[in-house]
Each structure stands twice: as C-alpha cells, then as structure tokens.
C-alpha atoms as a PDB file:
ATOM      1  CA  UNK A   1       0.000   0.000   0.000  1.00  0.00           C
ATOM      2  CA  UNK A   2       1.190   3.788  -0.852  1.00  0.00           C
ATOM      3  CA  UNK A   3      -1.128   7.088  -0.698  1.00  0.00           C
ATOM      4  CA  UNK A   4      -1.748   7.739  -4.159  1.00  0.00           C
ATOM      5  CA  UNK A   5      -4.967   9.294  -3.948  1.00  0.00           C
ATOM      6  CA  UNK A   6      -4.637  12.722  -1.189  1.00  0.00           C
ATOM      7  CA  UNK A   7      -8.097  13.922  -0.249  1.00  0.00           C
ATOM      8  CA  UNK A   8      -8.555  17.325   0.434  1.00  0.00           C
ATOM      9  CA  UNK A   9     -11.781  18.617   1.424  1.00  0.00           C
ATOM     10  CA  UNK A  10     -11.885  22.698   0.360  1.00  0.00           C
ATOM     11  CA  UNK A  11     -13.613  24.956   2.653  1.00  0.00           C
ATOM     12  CA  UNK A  12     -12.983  28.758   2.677  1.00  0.00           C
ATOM     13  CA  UNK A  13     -11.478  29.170   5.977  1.00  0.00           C
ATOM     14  CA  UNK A  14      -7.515  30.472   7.081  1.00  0.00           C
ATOM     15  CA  UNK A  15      -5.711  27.953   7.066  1.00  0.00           C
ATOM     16  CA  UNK A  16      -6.222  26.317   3.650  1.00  0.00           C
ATOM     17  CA  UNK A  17      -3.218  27.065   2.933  1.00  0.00           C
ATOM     18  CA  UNK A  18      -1.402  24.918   5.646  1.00  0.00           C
ATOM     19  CA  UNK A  19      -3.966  22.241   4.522  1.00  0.00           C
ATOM     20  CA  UNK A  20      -2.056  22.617   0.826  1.00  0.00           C
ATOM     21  CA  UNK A  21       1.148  22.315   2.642  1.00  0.00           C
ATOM     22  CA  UNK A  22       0.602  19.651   4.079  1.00  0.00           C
ATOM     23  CA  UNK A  23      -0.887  17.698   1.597  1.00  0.00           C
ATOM     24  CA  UNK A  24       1.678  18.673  -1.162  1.00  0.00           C
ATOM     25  CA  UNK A  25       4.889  17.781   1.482  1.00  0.00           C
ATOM     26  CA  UNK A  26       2.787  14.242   2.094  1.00  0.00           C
ATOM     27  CA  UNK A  27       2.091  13.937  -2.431  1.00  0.00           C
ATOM     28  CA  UNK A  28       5.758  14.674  -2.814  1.00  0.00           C
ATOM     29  CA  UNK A  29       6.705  11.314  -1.045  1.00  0.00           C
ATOM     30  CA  UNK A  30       4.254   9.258  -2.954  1.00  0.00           C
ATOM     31  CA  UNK A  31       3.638  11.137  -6.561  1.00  0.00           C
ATOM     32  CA  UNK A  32       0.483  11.757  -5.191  1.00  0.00           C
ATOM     33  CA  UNK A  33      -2.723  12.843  -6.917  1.00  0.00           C
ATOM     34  CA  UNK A  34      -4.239  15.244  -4.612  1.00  0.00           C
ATOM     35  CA  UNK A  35      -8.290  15.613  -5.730  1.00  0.00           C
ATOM     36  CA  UNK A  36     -10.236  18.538  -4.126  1.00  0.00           C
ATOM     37  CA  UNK A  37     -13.908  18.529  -3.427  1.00  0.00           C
ATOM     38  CA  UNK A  38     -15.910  21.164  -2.483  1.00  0.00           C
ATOM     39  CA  UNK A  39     -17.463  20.832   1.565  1.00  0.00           C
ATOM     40  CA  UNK A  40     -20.057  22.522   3.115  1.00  0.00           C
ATOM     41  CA  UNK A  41     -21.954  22.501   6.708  1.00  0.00           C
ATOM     42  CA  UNK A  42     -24.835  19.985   6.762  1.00  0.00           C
ATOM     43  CA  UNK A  43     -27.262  21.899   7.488  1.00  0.00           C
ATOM     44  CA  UNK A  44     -31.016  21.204   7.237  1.00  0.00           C
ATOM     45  CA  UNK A  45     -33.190  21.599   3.630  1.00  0.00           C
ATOM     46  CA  UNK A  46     -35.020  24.707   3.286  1.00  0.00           C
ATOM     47  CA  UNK A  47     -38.573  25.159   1.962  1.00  0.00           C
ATOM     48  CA  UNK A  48     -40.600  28.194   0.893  1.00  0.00           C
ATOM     49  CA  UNK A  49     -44.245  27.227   1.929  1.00  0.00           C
ATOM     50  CA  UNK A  50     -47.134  27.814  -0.616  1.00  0.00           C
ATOM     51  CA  UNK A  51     -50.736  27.356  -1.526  1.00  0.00           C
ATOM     52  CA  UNK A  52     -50.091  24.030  -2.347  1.00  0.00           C
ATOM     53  CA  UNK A  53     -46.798  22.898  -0.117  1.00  0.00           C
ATOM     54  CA  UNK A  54     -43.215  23.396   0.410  1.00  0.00           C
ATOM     55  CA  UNK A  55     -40.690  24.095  -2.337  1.00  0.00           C
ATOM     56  CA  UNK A  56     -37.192  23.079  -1.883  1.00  0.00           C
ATOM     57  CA  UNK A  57     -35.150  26.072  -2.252  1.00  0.00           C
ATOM     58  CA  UNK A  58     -30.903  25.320  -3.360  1.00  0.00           C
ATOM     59  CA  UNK A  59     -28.980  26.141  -0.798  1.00  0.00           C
ATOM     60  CA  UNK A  60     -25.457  27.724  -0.404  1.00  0.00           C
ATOM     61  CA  UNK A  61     -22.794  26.070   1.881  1.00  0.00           C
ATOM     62  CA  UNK A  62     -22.901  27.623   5.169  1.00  0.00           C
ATOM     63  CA  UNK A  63     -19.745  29.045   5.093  1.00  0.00           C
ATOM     64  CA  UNK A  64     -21.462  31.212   1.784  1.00  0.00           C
ATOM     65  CA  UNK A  65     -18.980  29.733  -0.598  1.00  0.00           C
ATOM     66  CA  UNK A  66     -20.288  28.087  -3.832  1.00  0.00           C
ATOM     67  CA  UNK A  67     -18.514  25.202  -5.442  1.00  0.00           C
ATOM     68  CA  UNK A  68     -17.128  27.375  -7.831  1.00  0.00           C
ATOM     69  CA  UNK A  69     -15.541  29.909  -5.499  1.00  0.00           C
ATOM     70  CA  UNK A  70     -14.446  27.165  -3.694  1.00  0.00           C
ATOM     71  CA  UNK A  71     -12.803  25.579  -7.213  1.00  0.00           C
ATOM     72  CA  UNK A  72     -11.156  29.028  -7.425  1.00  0.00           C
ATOM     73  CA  UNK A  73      -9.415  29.018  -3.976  1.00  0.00           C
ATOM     74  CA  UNK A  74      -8.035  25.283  -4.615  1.00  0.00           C
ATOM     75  CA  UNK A  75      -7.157  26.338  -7.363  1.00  0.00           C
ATOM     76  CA  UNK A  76      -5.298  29.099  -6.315  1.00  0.00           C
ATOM     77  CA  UNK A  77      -3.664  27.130  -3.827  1.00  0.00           C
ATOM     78  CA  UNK A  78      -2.392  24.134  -6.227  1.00  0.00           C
ATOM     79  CA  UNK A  79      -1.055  27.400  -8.795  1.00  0.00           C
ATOM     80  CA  UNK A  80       0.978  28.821  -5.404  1.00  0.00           C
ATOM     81  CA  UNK A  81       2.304  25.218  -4.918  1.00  0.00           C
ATOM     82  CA  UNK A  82       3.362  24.805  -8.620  1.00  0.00           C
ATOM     83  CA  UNK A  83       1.134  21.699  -8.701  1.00  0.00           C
ATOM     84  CA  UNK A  84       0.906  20.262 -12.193  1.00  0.00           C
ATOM     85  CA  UNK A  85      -2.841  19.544 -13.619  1.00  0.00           C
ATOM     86  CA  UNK A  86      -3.278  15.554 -13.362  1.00  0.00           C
ATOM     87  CA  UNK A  87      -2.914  14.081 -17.213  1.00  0.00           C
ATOM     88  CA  UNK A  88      -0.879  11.204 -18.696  1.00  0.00           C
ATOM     89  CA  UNK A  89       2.533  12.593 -19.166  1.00  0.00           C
ATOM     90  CA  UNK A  90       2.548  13.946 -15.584  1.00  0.00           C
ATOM     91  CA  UNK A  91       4.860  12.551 -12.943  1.00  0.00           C
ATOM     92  CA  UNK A  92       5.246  13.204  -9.477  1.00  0.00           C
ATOM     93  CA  UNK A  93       2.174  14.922  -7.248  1.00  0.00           C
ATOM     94  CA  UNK A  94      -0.630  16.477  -9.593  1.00  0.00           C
ATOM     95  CA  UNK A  95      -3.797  18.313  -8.255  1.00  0.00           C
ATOM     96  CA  UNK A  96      -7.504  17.846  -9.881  1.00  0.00           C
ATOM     97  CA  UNK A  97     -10.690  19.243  -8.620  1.00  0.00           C
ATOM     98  CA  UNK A  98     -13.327  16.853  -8.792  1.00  0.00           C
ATOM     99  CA  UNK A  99     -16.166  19.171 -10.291  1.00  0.00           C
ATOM    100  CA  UNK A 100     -19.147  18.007  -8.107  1.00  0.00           C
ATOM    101  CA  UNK A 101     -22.122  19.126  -5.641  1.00  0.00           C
ATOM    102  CA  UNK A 102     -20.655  20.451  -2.323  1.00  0.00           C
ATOM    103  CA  UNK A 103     -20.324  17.538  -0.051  1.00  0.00           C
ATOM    104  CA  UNK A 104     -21.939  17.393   3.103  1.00  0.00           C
ATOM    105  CA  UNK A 105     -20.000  15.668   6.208  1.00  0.00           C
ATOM    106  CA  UNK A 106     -21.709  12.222   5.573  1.00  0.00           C
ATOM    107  CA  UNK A 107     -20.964  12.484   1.705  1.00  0.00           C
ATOM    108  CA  UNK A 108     -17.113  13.753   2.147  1.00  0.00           C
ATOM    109  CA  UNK A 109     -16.270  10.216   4.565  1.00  0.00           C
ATOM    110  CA  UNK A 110     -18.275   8.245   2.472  1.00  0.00           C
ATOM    111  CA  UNK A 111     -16.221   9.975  -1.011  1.00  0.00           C
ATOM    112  CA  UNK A 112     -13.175   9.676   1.740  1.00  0.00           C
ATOM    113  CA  UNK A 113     -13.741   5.534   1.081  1.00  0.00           C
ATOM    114  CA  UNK A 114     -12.570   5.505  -2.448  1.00  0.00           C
ATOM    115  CA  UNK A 115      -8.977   7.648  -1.285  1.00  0.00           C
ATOM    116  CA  UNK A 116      -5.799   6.404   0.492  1.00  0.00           C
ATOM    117  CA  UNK A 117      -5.786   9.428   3.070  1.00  0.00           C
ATOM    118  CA  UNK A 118      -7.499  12.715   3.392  1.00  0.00           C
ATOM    119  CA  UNK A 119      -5.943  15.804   5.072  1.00  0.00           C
ATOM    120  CA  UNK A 120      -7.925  18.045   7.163  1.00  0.00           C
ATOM    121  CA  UNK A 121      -6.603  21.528   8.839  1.00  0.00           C
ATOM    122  CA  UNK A 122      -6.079  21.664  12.909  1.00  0.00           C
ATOM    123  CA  UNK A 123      -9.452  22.875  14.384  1.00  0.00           C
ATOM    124  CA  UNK A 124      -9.447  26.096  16.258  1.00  0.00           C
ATOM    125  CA  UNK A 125     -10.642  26.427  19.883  1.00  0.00           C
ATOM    126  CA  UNK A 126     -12.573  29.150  18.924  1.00  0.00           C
ATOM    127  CA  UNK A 127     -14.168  27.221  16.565  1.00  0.00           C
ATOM    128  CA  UNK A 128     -13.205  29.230  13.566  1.00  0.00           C
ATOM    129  CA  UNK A 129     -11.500  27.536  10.770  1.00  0.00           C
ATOM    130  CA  UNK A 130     -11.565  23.821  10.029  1.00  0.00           C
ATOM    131  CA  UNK A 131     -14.665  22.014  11.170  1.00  0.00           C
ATOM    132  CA  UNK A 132     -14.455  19.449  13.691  1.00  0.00           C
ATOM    133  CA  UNK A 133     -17.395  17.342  12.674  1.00  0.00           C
ATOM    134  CA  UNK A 134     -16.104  17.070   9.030  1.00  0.00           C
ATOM    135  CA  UNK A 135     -13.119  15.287  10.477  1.00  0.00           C
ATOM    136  CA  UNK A 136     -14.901  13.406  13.139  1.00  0.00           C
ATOM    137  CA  UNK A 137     -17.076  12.092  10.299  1.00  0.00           C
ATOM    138  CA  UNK A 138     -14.639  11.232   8.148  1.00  0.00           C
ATOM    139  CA  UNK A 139     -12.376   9.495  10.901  1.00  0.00           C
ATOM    140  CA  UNK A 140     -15.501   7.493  12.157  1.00  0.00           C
ATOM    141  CA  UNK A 141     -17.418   6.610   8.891  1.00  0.00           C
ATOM    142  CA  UNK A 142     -14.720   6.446   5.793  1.00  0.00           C
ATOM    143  CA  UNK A 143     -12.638   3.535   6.893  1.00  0.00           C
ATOM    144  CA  UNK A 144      -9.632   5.409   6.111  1.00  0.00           C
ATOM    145  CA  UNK A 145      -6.951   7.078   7.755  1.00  0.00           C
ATOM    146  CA  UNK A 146      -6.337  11.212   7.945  1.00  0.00           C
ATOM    147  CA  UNK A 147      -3.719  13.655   8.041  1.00  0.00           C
ATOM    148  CA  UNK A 148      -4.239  16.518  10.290  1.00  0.00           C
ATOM    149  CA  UNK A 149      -2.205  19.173   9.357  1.00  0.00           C
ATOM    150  CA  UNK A 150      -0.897  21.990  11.739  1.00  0.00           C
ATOM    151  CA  UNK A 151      -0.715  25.995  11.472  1.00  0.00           C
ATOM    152  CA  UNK A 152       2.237  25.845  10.228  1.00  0.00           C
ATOM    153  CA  UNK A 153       4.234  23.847   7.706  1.00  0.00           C
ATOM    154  CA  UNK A 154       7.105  21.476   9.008  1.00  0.00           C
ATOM    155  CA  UNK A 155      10.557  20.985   6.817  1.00  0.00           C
ATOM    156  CA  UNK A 156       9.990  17.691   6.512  1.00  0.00           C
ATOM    157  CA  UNK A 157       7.398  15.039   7.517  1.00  0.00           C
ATOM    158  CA  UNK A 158       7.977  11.187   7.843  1.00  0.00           C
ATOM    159  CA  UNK A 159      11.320  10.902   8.635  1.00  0.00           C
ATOM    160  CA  UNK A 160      11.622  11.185  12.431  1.00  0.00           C
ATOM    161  CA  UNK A 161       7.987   9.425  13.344  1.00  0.00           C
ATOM    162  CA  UNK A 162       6.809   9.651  16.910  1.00  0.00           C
ATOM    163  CA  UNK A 163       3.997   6.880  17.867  1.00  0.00           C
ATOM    164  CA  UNK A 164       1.952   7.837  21.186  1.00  0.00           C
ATOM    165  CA  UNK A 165       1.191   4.083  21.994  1.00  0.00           C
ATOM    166  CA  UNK A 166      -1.308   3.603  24.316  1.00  0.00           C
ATOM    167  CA  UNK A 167      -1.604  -0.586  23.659  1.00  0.00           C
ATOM    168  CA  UNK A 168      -4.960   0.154  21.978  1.00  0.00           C
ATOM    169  CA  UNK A 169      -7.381  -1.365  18.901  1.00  0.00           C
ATOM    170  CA  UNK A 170      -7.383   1.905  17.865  1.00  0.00           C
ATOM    171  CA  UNK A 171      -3.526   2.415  17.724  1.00  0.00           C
ATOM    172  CA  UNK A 172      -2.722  -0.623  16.255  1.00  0.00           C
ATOM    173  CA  UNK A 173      -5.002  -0.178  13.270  1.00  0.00           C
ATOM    174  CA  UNK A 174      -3.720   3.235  12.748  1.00  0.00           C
ATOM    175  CA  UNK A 175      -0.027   1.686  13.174  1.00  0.00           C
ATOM    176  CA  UNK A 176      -0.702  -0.410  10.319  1.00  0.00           C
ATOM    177  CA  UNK A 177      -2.007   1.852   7.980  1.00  0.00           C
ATOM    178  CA  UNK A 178       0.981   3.885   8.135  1.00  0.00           C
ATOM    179  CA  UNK A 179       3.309   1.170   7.894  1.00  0.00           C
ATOM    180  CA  UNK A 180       4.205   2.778   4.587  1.00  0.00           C
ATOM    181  CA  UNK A 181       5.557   5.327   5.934  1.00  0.00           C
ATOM    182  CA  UNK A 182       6.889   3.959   9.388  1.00  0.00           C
ATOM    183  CA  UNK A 183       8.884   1.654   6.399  1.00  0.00           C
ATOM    184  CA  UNK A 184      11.189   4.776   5.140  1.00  0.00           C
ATOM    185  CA  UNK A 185      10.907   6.808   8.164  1.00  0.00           C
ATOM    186  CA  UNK A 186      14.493   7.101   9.397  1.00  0.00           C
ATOM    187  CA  UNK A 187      14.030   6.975  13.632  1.00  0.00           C
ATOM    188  CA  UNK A 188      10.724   5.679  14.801  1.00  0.00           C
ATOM    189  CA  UNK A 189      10.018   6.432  18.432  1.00  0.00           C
ATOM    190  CA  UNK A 190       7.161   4.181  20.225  1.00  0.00           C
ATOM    191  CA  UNK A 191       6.356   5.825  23.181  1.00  0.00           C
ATOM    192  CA  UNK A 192       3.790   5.444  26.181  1.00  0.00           C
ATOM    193  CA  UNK A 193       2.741   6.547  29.296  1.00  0.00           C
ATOM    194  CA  UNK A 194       2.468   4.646  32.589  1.00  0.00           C
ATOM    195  CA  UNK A 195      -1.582   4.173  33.556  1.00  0.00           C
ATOM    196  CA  UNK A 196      -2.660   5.888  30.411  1.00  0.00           C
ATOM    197  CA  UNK A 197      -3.319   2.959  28.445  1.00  0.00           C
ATOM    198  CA  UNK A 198      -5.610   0.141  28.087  1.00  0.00           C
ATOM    199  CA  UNK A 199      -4.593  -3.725  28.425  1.00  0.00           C
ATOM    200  CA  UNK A 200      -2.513  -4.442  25.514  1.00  0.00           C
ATOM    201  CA  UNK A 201       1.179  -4.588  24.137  1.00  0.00           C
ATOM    202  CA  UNK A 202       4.084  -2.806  25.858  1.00  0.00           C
ATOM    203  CA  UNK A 203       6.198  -0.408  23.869  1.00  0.00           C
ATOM    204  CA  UNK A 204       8.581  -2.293  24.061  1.00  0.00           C
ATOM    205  CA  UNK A 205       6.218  -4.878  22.235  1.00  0.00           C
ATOM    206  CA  UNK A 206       5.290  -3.013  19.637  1.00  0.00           C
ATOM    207  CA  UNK A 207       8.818  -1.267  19.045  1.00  0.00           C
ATOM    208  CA  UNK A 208      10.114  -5.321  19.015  1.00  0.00           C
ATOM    209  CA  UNK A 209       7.136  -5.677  16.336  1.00  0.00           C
ATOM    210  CA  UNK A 210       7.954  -2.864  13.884  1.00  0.00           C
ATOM    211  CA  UNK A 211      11.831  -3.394  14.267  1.00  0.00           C
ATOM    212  CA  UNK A 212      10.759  -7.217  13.327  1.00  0.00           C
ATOM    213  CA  UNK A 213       9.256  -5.841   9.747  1.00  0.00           C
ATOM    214  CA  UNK A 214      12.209  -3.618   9.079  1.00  0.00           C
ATOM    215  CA  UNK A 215      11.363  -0.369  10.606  1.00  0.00           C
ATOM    216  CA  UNK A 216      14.454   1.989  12.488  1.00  0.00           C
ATOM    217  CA  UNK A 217      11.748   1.833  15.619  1.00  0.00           C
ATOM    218  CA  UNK A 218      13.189   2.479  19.411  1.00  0.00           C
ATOM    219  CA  UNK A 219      10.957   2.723  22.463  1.00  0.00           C
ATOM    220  CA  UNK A 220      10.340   4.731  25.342  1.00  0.00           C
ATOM    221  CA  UNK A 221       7.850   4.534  28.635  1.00  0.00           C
ATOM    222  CA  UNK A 222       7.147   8.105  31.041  1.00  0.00           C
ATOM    223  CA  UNK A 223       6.004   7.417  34.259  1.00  0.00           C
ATOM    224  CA  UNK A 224       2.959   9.043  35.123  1.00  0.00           C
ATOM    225  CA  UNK A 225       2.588  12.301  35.926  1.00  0.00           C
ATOM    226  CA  UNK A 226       0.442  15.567  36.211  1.00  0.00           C
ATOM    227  CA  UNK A 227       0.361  16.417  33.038  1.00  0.00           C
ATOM    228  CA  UNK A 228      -2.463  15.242  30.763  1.00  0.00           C
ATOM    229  CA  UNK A 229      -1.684  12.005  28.379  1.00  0.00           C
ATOM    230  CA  UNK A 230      -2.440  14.641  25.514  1.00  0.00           C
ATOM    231  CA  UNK A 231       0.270  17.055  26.984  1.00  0.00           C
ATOM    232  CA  UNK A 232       2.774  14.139  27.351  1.00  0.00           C
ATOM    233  CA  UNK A 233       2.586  12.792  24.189  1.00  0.00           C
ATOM    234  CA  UNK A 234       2.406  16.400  22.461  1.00  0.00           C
ATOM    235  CA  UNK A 235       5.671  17.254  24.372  1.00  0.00           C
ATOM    236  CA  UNK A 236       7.702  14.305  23.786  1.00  0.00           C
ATOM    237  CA  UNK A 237       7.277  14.764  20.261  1.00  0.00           C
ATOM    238  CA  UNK A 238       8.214  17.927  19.604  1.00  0.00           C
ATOM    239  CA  UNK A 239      11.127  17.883  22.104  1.00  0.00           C
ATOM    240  CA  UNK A 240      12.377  14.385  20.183  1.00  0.00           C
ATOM    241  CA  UNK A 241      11.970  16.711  17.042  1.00  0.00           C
ATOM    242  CA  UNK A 242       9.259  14.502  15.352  1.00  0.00           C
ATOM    243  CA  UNK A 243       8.083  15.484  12.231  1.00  0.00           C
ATOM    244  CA  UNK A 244       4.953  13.538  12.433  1.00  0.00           C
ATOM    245  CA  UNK A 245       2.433  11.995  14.919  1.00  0.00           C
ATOM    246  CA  UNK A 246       0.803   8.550  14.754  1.00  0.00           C
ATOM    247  CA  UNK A 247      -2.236   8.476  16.152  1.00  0.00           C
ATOM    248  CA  UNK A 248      -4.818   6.104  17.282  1.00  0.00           C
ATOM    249  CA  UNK A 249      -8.163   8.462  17.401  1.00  0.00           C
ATOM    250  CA  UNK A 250     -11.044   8.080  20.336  1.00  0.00           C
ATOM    251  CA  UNK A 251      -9.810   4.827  22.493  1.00  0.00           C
ATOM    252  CA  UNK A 252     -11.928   6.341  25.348  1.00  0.00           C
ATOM    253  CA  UNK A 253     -15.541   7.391  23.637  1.00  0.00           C
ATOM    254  CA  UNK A 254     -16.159  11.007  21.689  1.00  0.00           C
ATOM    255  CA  UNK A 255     -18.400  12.008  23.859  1.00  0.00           C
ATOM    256  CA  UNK A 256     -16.435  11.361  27.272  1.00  0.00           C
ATOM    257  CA  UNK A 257     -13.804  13.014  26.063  1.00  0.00           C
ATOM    258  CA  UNK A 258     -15.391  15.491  24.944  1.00  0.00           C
ATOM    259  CA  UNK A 259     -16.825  16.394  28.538  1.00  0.00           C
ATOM    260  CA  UNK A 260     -13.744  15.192  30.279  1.00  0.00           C
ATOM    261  CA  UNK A 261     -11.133  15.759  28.038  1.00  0.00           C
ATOM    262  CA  UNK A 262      -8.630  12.969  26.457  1.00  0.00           C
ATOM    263  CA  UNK A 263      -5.674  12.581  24.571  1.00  0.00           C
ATOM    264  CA  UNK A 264      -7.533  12.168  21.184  1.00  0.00           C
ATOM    265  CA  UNK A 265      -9.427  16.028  21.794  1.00  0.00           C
ATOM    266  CA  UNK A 266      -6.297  17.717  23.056  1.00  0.00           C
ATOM    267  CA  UNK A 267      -3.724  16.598  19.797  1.00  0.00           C
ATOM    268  CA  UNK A 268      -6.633  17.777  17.422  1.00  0.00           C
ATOM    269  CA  UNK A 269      -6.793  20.791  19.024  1.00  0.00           C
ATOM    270  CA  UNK A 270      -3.131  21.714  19.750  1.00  0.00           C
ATOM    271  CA  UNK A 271      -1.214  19.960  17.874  1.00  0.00           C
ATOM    272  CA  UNK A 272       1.868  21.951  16.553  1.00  0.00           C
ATOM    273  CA  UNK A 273       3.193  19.202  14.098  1.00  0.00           C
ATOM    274  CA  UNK A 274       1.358  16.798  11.529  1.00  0.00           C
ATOM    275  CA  UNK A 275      -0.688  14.410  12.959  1.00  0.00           C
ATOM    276  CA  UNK A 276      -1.408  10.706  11.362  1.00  0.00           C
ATOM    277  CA  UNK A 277      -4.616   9.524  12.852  1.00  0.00           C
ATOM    278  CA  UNK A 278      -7.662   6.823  12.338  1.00  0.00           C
ATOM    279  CA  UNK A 279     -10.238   5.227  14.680  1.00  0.00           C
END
C-alpha cells in the first residue's frame, strides 16, 4: 500500500493554505494525486411554503462559498504550490478538482472511502477555521486514515515518526495503515505513558514488532505524571523533534472526552506538528 490518492476537502477558511502544505509535502513522497472537493456545513433543507406545499429552495454552503468559489481558492492554492494539472505525461504529485455538488459531512467520509488518506486543517478552539465534525465524520465513517495538518508547515514530515502508543485497537489499526511510511521513516520512536493505556502490548512490544518488519523503531515509557496524556505525548514529540504523529483516534468514547477531556481532543486541538490519525 502507498497514498496515491490525497483527499482534500476545500472549505474557505484560514488555514487552507497549511492544509495545501501539508498535503503537497505528504504527495511529494508518494507522486500523489491530490483531488479537491468542495465541503459545506450539513445543514437542514429549506422550503418556501405555498398554496399548495413546500418548495425546496438550493442552498449555499454555510460558510457562503459556492462550489465554484471554492474551485477558485483550490485552485489558487495548487497554482501557489506549482502543482501540475493531473494528465498522462505527468509525474510526481498532480492536483484535480473533482467538479461536483458540495459535499456534506456524511458524503465527504463516504467519497473519503474511495482515497488512500485525506488531510484536514487543525481545528481552532474558537471554533473558527476547520470544522471538527467534518473530520470526526470522516475518521468514524470512511474507513480510512487522515492527516491533520498543523498551522504551520514542518521541513519535513515522515522521517523522524513519533507513535503515542497507548496498547490500543485503535492504535494498532492506525499503526498499520501507516506502515508505509513507518517503512522509510528514518528513527521511529514508540512511546507510552504509565496508567494511560488500556490492556494491551508494551512499547517495548510493539517497538520489538515494527523493528521485526524492518522499521528503524526504538521505544520509550514516562512514568505518570500531572500532566495530561495529551500534553505528554504532544511534548515528547516535539522535544524528540518529530516530524509527524501517529495516532490512534477516540480509544476512550467522543463524547467522554469530549466532557472530560482525552488525549484524542487535546492533539486535534493543539497539535503543533502533523498528525497521522484513524479510529
């Protein structure tokens, strides 16, 4: 398995262009095709009631972007990237917009289905930007893993891959999609936290496991502490200088963490580096 096929769903929001990033530094690895598809909100159909009953009435996205105007700023993006158009004599990563109807979060995951990986922008605490329930979606309902990418774009991305291992179902899927990429990563850090995990593997079971099937993979274990798991991992990575995150998304449920907090809600939300992630 490679990623040949780079979702990106286009919403007008500010950090599109980080999304591009991203997705062109992850295309560049894999001569990529990344296809763009207009999003909008799902929001509820609207009817003008008459004499003689309701009349469907087209709607706009709810961010009040049309398809087009959302063709235009993907566009826009792939011209600043110097992304070739996709055709037969092209090598390396190409961009096409897939000229359909908006997508609504349902349709995007279940589009997401026929695509190796999509790549969605960090969601904003304010809830501004990115939307969290077109990644949620898409990580619950496509089968397929996604690539979250931060504010900011990194130098590089797969070579020094950090793995916040919590012995999970979750993590272990998400560990073998990317085995791709944990294959020509150069260090491979698994690392977990005492008490934060569920029954499962050690670290040093799953480092053993990867280093088995030819991966550079080492292995590390904090003891617990008061920081959050999130925190941990989030720190560890960037102070190992990880370039990427793997990922298992929602071990505990979406909704508990989402009253109680977890490690799954605090990486989407502050994540500083690219994050690899699938449920």
């Amino acid at each position: 398995m490679t990623f040949k096929s780079v979702l990106v769903p286009v919403e007008r929001h500010d950090r599109i262009g980080s999304v591009f990033d991203c997705a062109y530094a992850f295309a560049k690895i894999w001569a990529s095709t990344i296809e763009a598809v207009p999003v909008r909100s799902l929001v509820s159909d609207i009817y003008i009631a008459g004499a003689f009953g309701g009349v469907p009435v087209p709607q706009m996205p709810a961010n009040g972007a049309t398809p087009r105007e959302l063709r235009r700023i993907a566009e826009t993006q792939a011209q600043r990237l110097a992304l070739p158009i996709e055709g037969p004599a092209t090598t390396g990563p190409q961009f096409v917009w897939r000229d359909i109807v908006a997508l609504d979060d349902i349709a995007l995951a279940a589009r997401a289905r026929a695509s190796d990986i999509a790549v969605f922008g960090r969601v904003q605490r304010d809830g501004t930007g990115p939307r969290m329930s077109a990644l949620e979606t898409t990580l619950f309902e496509s089968g397929r893993p996604i690539l979250i990418a931060p504010p900011k774009p990194s130098a590089t991305l797969g070579d020094r891959v950090f793995i916040a291992w919590n012995g999970s179902t979750e993590t272990a899927r998400t560990i073998a999609f990317a085995m791709p990429i944990l294959e020509r990563a150069k260090q491979v850090l698994v690392l977990a936290v005492e008490g934060a995990g569920v029954p499962g593997p050690s670290a040093v079971e799953m480092a053993a496991a990867l280093v088995a099937n030819g991966v550079a993979a080492t292995e590390r274990t904090l003891p617990a502490s008061s920081r959050s798991t999130g925190e941990a991992f989030l720190a560890e990575a960037t102070s190992w200088g990880a370039d990427l995150v793997i990922k298992g998304a929602y071990t505990q449920s979406r909704l508990r963490q989402m009253i109680f907090g977890g490690a799954t809600n605090h990486i989407l939300l502050s994540a500083e580096l690219p994050v690899f992630m699938a449920h």
